[in-house]
Protein backbone atom coordinates (compact mmCIF):
# COMPACT_ATOMS: atom_id res chain seq x y z
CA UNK A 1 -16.66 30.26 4.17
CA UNK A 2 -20.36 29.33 3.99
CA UNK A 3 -21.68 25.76 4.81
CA UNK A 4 -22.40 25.28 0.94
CA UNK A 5 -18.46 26.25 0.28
CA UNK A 6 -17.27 24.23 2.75
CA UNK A 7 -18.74 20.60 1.50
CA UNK A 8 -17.97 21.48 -1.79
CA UNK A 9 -14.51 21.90 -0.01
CA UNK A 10 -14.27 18.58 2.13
CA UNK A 11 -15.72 16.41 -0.61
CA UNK A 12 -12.93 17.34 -2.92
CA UNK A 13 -10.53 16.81 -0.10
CA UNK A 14 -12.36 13.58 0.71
CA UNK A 15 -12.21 12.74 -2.89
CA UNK A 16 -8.73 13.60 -3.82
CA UNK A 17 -7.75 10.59 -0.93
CA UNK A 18 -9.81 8.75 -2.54
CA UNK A 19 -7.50 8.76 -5.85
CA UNK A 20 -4.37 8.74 -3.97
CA UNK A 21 -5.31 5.57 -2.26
CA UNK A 22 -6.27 4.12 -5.72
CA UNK A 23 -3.12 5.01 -7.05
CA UNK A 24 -1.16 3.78 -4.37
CA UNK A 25 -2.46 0.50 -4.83
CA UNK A 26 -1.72 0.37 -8.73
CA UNK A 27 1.71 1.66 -8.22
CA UNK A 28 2.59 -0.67 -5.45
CA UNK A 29 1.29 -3.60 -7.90
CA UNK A 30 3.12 -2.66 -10.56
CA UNK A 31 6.42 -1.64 -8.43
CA UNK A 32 6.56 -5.05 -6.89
CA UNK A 33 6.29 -6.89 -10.33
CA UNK A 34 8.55 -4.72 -12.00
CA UNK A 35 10.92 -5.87 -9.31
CA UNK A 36 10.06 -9.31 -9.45
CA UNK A 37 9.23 -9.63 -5.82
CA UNK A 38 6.38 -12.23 -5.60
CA UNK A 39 3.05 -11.74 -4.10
CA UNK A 40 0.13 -12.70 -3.47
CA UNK A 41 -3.41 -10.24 -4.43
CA UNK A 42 -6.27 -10.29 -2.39
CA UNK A 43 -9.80 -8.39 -2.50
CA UNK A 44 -9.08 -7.05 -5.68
CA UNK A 45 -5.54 -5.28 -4.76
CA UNK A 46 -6.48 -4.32 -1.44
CA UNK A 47 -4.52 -6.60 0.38
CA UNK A 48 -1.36 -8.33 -1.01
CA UNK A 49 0.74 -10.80 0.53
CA UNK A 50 4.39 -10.72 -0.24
CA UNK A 51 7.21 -13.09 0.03
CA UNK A 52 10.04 -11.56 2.16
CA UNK A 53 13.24 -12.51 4.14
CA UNK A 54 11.57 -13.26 7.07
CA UNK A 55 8.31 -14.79 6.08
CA UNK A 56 5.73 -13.54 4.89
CA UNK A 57 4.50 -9.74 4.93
CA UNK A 58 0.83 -8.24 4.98
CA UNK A 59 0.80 -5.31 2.99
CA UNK A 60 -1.93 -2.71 2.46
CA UNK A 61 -0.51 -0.56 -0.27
CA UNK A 62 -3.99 2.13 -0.03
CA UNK A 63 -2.65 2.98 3.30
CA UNK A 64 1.09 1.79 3.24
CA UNK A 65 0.91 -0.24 5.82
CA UNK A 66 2.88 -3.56 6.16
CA UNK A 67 3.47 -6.42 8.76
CA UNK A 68 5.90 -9.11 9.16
CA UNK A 69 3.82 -12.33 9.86
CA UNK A 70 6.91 -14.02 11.58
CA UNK A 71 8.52 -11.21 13.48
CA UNK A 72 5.89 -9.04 13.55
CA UNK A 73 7.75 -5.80 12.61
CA UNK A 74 5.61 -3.07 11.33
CA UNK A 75 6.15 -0.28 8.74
CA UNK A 76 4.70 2.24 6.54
CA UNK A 77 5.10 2.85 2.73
CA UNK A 78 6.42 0.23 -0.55
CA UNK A 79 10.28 0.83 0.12
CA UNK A 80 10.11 -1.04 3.63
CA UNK A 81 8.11 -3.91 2.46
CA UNK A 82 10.84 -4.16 -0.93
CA UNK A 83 13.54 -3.62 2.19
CA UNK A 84 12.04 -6.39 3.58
CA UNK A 85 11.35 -8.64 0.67
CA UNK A 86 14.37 -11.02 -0.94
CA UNK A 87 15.20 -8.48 -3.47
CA UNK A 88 17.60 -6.02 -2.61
CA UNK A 89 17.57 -2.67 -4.29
């Protein structure tokens, strides 16, 4: 693979995780409301804050990540932060 093939390669990768961040964070938006889980939106979608069973949870749907404020637990992905929330599924 040439240097000129493998840019073209890495910014497609590069860009591809681009959109899958993006959509991440519009699916874990609209999951959340769909569910009626309340939450809190911050820098544009980026962060949101969301009301759970033990306090509240920092949740960066882009990456997945989540934390428990009060007990500090942290997990990855949309299904432990709606595990986590009041609303059981």
């Amino acid at each position: 693979m040439s240097d000129w093939e493998y840019s073209e390669h890495y910014a497609a990768i590069k860009q591809q995780g681009v959109e899958k961040r993006l959509s991440n964070r519009e699916h874990a938006a609209s999951r959340l409301t769909e569910l009626g889980i309340s939450y809190q939106s911050k820098n544009f979608g980026i962060h949101l804050i969301v009301s759970g069973k033990d306090g509240l949870i920092d949740f960066w749907p882009s990456t997945g990540k989540w934390v428990c404020r009060d007990t500090q637990q942290k997990g990855r992905g949309i299904r432990g932060v709606i595990n986590k929330s009041k609303v059981d599924i």
